[in-house]
C-alpha atoms as a PDB file:
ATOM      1  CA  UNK A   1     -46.960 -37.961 -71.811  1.00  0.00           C
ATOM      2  CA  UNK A   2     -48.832 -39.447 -74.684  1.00  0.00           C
ATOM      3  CA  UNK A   3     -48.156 -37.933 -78.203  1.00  0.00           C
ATOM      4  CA  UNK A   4     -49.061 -39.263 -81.622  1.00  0.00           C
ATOM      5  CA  UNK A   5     -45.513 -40.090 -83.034  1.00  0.00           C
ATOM      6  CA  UNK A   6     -45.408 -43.691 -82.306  1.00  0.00           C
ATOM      7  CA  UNK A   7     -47.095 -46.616 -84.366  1.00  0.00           C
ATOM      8  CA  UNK A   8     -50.974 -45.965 -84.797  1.00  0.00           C
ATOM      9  CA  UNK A   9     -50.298 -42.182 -84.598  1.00  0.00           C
ATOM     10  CA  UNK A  10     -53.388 -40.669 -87.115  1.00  0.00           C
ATOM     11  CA  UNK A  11     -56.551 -41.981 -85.392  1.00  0.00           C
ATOM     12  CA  UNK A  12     -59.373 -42.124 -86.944  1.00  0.00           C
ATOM     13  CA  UNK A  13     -60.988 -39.411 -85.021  1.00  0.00           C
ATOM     14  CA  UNK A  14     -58.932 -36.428 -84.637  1.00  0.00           C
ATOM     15  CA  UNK A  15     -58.187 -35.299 -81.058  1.00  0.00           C
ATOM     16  CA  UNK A  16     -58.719 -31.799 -80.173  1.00  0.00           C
ATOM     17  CA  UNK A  17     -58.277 -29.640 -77.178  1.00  0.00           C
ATOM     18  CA  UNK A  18     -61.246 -29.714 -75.332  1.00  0.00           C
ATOM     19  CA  UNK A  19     -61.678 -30.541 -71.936  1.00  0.00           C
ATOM     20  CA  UNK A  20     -65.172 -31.188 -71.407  1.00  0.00           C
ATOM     21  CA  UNK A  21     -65.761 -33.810 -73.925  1.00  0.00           C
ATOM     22  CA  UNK A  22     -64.961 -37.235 -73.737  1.00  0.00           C
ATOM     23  CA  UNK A  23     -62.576 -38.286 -76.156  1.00  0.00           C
ATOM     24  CA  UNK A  24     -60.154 -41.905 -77.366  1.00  0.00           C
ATOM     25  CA  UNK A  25     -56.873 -40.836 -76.011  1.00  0.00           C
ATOM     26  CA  UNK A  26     -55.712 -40.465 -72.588  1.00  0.00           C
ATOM     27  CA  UNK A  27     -55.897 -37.281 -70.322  1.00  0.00           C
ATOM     28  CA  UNK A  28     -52.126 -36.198 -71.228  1.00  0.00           C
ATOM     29  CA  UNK A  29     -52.707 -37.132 -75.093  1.00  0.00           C
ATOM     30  CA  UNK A  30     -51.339 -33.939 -76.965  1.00  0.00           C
ATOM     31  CA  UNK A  31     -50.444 -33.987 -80.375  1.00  0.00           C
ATOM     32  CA  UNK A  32     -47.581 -32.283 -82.811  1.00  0.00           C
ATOM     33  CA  UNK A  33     -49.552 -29.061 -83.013  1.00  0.00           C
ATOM     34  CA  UNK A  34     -48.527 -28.746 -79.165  1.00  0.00           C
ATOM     35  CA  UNK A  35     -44.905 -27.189 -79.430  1.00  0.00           C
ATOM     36  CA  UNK A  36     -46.415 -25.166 -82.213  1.00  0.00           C
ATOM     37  CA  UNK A  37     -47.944 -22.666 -79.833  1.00  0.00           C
ATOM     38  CA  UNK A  38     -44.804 -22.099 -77.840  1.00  0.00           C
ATOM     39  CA  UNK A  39     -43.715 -18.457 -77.665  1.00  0.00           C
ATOM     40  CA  UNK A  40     -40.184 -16.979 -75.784  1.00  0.00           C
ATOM     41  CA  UNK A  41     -40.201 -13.525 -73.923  1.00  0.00           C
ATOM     42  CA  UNK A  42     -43.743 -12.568 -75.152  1.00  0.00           C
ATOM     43  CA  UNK A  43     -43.963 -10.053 -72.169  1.00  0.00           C
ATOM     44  CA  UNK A  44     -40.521  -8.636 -71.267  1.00  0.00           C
ATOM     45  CA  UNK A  45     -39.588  -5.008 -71.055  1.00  0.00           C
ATOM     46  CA  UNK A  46     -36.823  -3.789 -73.047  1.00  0.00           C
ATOM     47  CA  UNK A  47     -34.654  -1.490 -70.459  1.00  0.00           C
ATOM     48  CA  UNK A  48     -32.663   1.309 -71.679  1.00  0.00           C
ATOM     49  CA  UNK A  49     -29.500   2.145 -69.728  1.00  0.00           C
ATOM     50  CA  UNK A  50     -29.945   5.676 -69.541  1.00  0.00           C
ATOM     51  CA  UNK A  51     -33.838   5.343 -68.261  1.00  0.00           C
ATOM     52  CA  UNK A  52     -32.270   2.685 -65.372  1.00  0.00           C
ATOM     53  CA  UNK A  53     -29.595   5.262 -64.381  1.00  0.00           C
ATOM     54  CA  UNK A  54     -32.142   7.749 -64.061  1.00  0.00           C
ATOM     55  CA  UNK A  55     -34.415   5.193 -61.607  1.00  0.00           C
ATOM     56  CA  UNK A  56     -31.487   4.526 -59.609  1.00  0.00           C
ATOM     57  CA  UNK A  57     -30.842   7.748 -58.515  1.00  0.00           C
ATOM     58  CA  UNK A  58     -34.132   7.092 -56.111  1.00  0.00           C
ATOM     59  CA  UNK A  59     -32.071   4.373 -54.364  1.00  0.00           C
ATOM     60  CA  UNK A  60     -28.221   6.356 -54.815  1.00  0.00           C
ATOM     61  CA  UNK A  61     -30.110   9.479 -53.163  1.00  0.00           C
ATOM     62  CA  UNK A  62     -32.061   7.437 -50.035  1.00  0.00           C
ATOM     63  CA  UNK A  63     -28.764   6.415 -49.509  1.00  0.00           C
ATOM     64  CA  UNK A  64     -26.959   9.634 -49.394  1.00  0.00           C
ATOM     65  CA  UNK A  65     -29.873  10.933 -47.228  1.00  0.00           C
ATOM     66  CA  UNK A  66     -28.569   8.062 -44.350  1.00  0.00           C
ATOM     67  CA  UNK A  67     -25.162   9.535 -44.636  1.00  0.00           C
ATOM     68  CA  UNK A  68     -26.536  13.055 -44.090  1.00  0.00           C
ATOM     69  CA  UNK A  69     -28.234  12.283 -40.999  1.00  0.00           C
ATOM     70  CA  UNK A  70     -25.392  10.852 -39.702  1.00  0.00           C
ATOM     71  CA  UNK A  71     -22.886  13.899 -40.246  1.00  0.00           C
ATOM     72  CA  UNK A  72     -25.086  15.555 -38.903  1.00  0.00           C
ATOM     73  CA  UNK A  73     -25.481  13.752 -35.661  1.00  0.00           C
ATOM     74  CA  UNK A  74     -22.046  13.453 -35.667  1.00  0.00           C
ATOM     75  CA  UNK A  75     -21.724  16.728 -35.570  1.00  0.00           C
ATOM     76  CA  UNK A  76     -23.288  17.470 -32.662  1.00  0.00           C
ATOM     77  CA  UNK A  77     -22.126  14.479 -30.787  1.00  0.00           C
ATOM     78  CA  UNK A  78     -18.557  16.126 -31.670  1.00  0.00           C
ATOM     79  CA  UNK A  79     -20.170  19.626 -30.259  1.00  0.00           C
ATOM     80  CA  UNK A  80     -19.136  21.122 -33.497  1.00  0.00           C
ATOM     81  CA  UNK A  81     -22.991  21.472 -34.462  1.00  0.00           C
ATOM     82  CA  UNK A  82     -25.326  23.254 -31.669  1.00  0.00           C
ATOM     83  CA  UNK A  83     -29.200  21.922 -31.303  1.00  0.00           C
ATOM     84  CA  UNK A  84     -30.608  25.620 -31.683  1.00  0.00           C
ATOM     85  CA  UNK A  85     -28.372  25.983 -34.936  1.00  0.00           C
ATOM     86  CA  UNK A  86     -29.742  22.391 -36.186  1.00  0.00           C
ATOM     87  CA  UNK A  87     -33.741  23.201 -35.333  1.00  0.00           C
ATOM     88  CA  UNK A  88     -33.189  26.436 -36.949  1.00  0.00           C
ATOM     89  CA  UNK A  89     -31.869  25.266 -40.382  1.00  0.00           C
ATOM     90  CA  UNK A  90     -34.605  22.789 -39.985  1.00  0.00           C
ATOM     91  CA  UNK A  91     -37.216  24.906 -39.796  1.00  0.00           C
ATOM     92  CA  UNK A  92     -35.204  26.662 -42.473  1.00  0.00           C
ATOM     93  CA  UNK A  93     -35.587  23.699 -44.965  1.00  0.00           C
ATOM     94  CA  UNK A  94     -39.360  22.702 -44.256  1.00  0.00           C
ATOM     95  CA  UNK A  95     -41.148  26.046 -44.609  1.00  0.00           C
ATOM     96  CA  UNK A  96     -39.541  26.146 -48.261  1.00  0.00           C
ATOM     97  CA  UNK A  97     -39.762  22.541 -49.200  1.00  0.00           C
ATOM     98  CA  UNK A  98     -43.761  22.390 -47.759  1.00  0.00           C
ATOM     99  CA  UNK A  99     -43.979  25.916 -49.560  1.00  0.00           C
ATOM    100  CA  UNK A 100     -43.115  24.002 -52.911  1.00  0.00           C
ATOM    101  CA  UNK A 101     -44.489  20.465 -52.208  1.00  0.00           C
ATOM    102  CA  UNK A 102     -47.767  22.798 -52.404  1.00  0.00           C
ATOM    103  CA  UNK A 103     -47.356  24.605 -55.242  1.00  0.00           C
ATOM    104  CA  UNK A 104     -46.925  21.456 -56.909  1.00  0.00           C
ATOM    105  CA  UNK A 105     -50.078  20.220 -55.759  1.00  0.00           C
ATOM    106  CA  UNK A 106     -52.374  22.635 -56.891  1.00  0.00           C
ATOM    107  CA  UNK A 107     -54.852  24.118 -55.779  1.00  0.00           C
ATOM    108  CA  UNK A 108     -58.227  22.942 -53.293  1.00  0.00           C
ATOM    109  CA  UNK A 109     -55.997  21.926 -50.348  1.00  0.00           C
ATOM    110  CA  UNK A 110     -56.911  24.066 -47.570  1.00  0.00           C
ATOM    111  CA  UNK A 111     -58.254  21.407 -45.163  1.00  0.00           C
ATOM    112  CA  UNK A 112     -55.108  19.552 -45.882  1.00  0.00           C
ATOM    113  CA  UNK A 113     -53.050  22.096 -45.387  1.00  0.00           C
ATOM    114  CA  UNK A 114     -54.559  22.461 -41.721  1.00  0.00           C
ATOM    115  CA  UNK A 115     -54.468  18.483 -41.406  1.00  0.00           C
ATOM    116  CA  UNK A 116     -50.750  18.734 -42.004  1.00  0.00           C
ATOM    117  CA  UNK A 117     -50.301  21.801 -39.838  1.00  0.00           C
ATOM    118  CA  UNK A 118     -51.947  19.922 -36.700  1.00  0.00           C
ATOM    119  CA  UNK A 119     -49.806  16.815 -37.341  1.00  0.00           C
ATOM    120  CA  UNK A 120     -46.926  18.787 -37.618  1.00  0.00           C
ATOM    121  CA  UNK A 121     -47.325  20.810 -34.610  1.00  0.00           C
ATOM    122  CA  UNK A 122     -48.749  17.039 -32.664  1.00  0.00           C
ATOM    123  CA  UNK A 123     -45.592  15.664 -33.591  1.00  0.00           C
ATOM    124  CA  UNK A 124     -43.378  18.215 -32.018  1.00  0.00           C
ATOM    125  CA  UNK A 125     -44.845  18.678 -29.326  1.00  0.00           C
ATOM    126  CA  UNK A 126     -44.683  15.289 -28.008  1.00  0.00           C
ATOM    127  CA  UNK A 127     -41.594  14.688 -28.987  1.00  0.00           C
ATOM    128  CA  UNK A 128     -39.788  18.286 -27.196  1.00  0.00           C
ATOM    129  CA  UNK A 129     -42.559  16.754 -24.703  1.00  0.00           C
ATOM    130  CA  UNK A 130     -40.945  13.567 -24.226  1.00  0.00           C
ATOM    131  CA  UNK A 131     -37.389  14.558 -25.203  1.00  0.00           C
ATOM    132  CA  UNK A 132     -36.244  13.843 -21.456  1.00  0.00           C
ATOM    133  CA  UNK A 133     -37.690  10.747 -21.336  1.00  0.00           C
ATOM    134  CA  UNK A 134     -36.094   9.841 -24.566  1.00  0.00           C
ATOM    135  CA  UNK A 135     -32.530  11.114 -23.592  1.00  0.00           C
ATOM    136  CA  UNK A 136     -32.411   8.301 -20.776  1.00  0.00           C
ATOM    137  CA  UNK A 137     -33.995   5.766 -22.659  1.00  0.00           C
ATOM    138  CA  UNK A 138     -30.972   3.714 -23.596  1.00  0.00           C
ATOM    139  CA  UNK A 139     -29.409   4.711 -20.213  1.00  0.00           C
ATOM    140  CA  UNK A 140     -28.956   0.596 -19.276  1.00  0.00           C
ATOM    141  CA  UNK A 141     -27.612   0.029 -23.003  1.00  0.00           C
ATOM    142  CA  UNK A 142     -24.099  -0.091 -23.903  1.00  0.00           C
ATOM    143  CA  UNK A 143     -23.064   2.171 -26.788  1.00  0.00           C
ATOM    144  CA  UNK A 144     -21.414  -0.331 -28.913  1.00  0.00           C
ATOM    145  CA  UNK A 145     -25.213  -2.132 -28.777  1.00  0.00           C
ATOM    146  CA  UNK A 146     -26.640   1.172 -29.395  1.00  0.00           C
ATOM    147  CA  UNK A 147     -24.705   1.967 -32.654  1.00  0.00           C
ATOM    148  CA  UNK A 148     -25.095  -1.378 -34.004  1.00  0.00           C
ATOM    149  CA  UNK A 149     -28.763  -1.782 -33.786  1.00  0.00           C
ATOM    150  CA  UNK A 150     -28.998   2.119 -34.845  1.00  0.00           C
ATOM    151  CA  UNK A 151     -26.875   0.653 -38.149  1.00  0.00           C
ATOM    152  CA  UNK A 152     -29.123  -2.215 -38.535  1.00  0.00           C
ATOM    153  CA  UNK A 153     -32.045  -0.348 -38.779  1.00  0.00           C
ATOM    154  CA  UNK A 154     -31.051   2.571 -41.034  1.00  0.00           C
ATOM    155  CA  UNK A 155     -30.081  -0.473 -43.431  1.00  0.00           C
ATOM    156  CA  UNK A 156     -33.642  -1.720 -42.477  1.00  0.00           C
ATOM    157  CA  UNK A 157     -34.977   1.732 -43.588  1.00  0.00           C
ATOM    158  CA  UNK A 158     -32.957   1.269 -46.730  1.00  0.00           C
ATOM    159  CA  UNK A 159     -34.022  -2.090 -47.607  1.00  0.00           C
ATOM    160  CA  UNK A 160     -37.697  -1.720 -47.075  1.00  0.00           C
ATOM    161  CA  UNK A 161     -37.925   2.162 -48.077  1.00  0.00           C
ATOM    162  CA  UNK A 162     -40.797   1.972 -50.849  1.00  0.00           C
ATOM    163  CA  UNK A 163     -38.866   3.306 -54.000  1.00  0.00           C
ATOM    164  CA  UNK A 164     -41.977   2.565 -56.243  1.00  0.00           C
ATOM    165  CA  UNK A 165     -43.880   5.527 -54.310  1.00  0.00           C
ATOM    166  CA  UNK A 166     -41.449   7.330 -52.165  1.00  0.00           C
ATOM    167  CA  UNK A 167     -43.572   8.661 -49.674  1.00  0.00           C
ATOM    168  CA  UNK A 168     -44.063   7.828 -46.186  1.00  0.00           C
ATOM    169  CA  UNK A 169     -46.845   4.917 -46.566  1.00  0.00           C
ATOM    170  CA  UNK A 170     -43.585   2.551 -45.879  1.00  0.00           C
ATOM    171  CA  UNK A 171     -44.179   1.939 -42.105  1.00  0.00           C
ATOM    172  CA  UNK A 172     -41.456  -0.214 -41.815  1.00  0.00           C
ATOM    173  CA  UNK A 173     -38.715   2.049 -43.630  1.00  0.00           C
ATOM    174  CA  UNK A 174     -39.955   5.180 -41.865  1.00  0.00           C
ATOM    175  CA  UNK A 175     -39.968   3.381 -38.259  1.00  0.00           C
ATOM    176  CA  UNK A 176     -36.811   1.674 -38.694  1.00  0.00           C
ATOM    177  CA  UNK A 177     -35.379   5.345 -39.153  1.00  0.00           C
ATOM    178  CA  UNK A 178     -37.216   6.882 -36.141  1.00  0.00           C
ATOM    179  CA  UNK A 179     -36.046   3.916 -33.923  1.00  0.00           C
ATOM    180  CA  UNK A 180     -32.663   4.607 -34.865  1.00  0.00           C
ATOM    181  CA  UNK A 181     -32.176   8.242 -34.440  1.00  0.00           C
ATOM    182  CA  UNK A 182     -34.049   7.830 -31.109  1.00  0.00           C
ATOM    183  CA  UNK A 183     -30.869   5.503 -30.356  1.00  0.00           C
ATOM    184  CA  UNK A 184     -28.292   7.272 -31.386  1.00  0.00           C
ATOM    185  CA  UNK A 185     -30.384  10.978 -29.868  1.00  0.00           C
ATOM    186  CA  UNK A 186     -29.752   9.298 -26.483  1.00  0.00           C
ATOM    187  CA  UNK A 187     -26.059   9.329 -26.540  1.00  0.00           C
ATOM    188  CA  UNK A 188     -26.034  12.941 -27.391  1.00  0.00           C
ATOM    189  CA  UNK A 189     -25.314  15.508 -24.339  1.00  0.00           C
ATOM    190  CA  UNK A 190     -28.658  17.177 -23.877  1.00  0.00           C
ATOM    191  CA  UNK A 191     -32.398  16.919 -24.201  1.00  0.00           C
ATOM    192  CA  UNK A 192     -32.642  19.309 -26.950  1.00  0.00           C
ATOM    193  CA  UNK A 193     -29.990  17.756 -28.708  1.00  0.00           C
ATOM    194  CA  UNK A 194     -32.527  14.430 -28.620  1.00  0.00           C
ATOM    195  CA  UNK A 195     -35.312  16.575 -30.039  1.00  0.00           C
ATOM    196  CA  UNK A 196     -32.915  18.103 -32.586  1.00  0.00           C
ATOM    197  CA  UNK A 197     -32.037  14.367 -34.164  1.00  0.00           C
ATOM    198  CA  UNK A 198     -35.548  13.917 -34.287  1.00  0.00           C
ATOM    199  CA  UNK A 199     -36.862  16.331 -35.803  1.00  0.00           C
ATOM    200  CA  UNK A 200     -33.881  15.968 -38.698  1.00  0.00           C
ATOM    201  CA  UNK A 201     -34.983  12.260 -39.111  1.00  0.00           C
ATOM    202  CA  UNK A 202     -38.761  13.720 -39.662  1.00  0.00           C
ATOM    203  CA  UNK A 203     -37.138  15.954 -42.243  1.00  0.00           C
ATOM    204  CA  UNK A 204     -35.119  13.709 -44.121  1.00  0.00           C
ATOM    205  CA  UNK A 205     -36.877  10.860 -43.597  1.00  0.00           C
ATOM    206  CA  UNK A 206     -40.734  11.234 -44.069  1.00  0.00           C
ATOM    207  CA  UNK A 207     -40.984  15.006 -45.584  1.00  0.00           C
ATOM    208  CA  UNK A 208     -38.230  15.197 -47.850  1.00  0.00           C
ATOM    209  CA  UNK A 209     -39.390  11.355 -49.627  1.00  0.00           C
ATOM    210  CA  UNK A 210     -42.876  13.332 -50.040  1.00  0.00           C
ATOM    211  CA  UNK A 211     -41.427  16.436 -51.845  1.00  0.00           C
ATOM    212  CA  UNK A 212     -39.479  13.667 -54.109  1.00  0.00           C
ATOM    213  CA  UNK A 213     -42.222  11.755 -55.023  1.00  0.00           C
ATOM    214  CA  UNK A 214     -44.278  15.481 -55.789  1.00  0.00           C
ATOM    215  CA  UNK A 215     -40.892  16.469 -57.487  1.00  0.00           C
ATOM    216  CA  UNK A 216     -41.357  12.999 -59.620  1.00  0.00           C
ATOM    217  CA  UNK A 217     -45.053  13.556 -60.681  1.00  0.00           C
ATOM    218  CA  UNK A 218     -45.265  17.014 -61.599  1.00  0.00           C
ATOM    219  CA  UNK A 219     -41.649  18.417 -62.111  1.00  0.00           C
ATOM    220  CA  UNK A 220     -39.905  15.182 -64.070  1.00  0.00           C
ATOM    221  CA  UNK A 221     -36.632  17.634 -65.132  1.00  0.00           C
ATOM    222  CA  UNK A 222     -35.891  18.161 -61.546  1.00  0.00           C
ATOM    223  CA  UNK A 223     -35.963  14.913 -59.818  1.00  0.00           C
ATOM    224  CA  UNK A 224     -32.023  13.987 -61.298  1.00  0.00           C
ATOM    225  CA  UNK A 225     -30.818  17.697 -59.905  1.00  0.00           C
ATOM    226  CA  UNK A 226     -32.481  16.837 -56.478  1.00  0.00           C
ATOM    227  CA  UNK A 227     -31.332  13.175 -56.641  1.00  0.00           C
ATOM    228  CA  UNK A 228     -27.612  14.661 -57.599  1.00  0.00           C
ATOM    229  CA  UNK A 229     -27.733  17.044 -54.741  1.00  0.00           C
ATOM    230  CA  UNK A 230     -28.523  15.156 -52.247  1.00  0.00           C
ATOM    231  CA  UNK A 231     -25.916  12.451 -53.171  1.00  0.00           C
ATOM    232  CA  UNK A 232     -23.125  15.792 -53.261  1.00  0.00           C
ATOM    233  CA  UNK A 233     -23.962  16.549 -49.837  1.00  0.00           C
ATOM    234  CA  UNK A 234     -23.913  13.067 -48.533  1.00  0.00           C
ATOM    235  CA  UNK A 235     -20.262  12.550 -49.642  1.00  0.00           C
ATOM    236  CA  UNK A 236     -18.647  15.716 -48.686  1.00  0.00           C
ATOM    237  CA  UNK A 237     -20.773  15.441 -45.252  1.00  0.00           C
ATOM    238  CA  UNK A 238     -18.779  11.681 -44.838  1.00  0.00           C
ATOM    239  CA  UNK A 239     -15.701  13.350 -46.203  1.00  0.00           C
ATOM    240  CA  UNK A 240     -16.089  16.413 -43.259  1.00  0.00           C
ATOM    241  CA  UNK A 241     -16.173  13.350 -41.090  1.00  0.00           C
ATOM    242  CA  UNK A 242     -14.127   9.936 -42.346  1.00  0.00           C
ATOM    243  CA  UNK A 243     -12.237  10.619 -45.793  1.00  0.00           C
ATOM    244  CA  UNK A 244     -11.999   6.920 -46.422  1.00  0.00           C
ATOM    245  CA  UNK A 245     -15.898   6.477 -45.565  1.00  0.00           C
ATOM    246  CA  UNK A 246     -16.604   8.969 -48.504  1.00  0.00           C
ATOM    247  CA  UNK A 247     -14.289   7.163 -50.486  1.00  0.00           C
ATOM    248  CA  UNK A 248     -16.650   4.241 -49.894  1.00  0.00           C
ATOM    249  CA  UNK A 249     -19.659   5.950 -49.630  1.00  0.00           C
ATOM    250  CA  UNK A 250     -18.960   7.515 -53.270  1.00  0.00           C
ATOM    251  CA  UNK A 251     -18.050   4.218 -54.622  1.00  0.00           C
ATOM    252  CA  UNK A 252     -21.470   2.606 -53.431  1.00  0.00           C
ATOM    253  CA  UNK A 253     -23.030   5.310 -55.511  1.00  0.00           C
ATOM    254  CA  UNK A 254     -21.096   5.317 -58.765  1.00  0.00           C
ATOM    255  CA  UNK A 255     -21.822   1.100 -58.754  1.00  0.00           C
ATOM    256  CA  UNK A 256     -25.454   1.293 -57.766  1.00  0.00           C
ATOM    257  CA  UNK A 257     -26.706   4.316 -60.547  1.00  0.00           C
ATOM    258  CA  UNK A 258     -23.767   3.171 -63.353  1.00  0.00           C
ATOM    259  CA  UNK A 259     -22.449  -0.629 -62.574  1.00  0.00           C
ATOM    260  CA  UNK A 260     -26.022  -2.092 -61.435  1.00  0.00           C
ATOM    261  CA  UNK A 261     -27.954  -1.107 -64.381  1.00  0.00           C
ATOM    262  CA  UNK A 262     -25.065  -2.139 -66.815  1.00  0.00           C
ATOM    263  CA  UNK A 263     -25.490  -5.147 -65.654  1.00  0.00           C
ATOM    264  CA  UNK A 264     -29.247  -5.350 -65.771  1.00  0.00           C
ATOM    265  CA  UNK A 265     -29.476  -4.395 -69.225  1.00  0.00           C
ATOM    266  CA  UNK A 266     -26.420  -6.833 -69.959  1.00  0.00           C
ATOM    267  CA  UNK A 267     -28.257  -9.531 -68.602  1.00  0.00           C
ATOM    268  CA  UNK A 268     -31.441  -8.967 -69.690  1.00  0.00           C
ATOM    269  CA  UNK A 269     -30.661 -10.781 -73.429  1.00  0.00           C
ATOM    270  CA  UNK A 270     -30.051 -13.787 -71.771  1.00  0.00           C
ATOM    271  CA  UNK A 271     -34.083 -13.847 -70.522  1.00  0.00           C
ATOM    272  CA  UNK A 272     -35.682 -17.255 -71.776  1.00  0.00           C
ATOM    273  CA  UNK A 273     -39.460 -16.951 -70.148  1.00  0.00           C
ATOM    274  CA  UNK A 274     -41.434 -19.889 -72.355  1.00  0.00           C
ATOM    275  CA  UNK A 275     -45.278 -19.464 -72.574  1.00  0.00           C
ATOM    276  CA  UNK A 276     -47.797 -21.711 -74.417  1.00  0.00           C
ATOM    277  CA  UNK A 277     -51.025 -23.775 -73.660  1.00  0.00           C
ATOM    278  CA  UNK A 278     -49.776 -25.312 -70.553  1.00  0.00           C
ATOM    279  CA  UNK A 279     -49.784 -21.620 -69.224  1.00  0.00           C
ATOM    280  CA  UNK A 280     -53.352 -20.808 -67.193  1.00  0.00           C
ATOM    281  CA  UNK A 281     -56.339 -19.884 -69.146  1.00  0.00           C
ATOM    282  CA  UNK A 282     -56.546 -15.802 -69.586  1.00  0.00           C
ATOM    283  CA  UNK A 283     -60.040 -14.330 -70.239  1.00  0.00           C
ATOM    284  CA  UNK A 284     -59.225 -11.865 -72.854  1.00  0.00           C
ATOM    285  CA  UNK A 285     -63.381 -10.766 -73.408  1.00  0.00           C
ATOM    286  CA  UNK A 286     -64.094  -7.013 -72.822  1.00  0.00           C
ATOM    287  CA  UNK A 287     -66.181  -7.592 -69.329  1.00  0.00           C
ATOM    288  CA  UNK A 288     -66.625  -3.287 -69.277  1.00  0.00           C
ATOM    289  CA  UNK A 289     -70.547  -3.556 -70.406  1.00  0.00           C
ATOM    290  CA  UNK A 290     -70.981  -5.804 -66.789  1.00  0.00           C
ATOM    291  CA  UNK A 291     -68.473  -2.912 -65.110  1.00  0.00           C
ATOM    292  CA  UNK A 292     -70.601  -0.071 -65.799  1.00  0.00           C
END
């Protein structure tokens, strides 16, 4: 493009950068001043290593939540875990956890508290309702198919789970998890052993990211003791099951909350994001008077 640092480079008339007046140089015509105006990493955030850890326990913990579900279910496909003993430690683990996901709320939730009764009470119904119906559902399937698209979509529900607000508004994370236990709940023995693995996956995967995300907002100090607990019990559940699966299991963790943001805060000198008036126009005036 056209600059003025050839022959005949100070014109008589001046150019400046306007765009609706008609000027003596060509369209791209900029001058020396153009480069002056260039800026590096205006708008990047400085991470701090400790502050990254501390977010990736979200990710180390929905992790660890995958490998409790599946000790679990593995423990009743082994018959080592009974249906009745699973719905009753389930029930044992809501009634707290809903108990303190309200006393973090405050108070003025009564009609919620009834809304989440009747979906609550909806749910299980249908689902003891349809447990039968469920338990046959893969009947025609073989079970190699039926453990490898139950592993694709717990990875699904991994991938897609929505770590920036952990709560259940992630339809695809939360259905990828329901489709799966319904998969692997038909290849257990009985009916209520179908209801059982569903009603864990409601636990672990819709109510328990909704205490988390309460845990988050109103009690910060406790969301690395929950995060840490959950990630305990999802490596000595693999361990109960497949030592060298904990092994791996425990390595995931210790790269993805100490190895991952190492290396994001390693990397992040070598940022080089260039901004200057070829950027877009931004309209920096105070618009709030036209707001109101």
């Amino acid at each position: 493009m056209g600059a003025d640092s050839g022959p005949g480079a100070s014109p008589a008339v001046p150019w400046r950068k306007v765009l609706y007046e008609r000027q003596r140089f060509p369209d791209n015509y900029v001058d020396r001043r153009f480069l002056e105006e260039l800026r590096r990493n205006i708008r990047v955030r400085q991470y701090r290593y400790w502050a990254v850890v501390r977010e990736t326990g979200l990710v180390a913990q929905q992790v660890s939540c995958v490998a409790v579900f599946i000790t679990l279910w593995s423990f009743m496909d082994q018959g080592r875990l009974a249906p009745s003993t699973l719905l009753w430690a389930s029930l044992g683990c809501a009634l707290p956890g809903y108990g303190l996901y309200e006393a973090l709320g405050g108070a003025g939730r009564e009609r919620a508290r009834v809304a989440d009764l009747q979906s609550a009470a909806v749910f299980l119904a249908f689902t003891f309702g349809f447990s039968p119906v469920l338990k046959t559902l893969t009947e025609s399937v073989s079970t190699d198919t039926v453990y490898a698209t139950s592993a694709v979509m717990l990875l699904a529900h991994v991938l897609f789970f929505p770590y920036t607000r952990p709560s259940p508004h992630g339809g695809v994370s939360i259905n990828a998890a329901l489709f799966a236990s319904v998969c692997l709940g038909s290849r257990l023995p009985g009916a209520l052993h179908t209801f059982a693995v569903l009603s864990l996956a409601l636990l672990v995967f819709a109510l328990w990211p909704c205490l988390l995300h309460r845990l988050r907002e109103r009690a910060e100090w406790s969301f690395p003791w929950a995060a840490g607990l959950v990630c305990a019990a999802g490596v000595a559940g693999a361990r109960s099951v497949w030592p060298g699966g904990a092994a791996l299991l425990l390595l995931a963790l210790l790269v993805l909350t100490l190895a991952c943001p190492a290396l994001l805060v390693r990397l992040q000198r070598h940022k080089d994001n260039i901004h200057g008036p070829w950027d877009e126009a931004e309209i920096r005036e105070d618009l709030s008077r036209f707001l109101s």
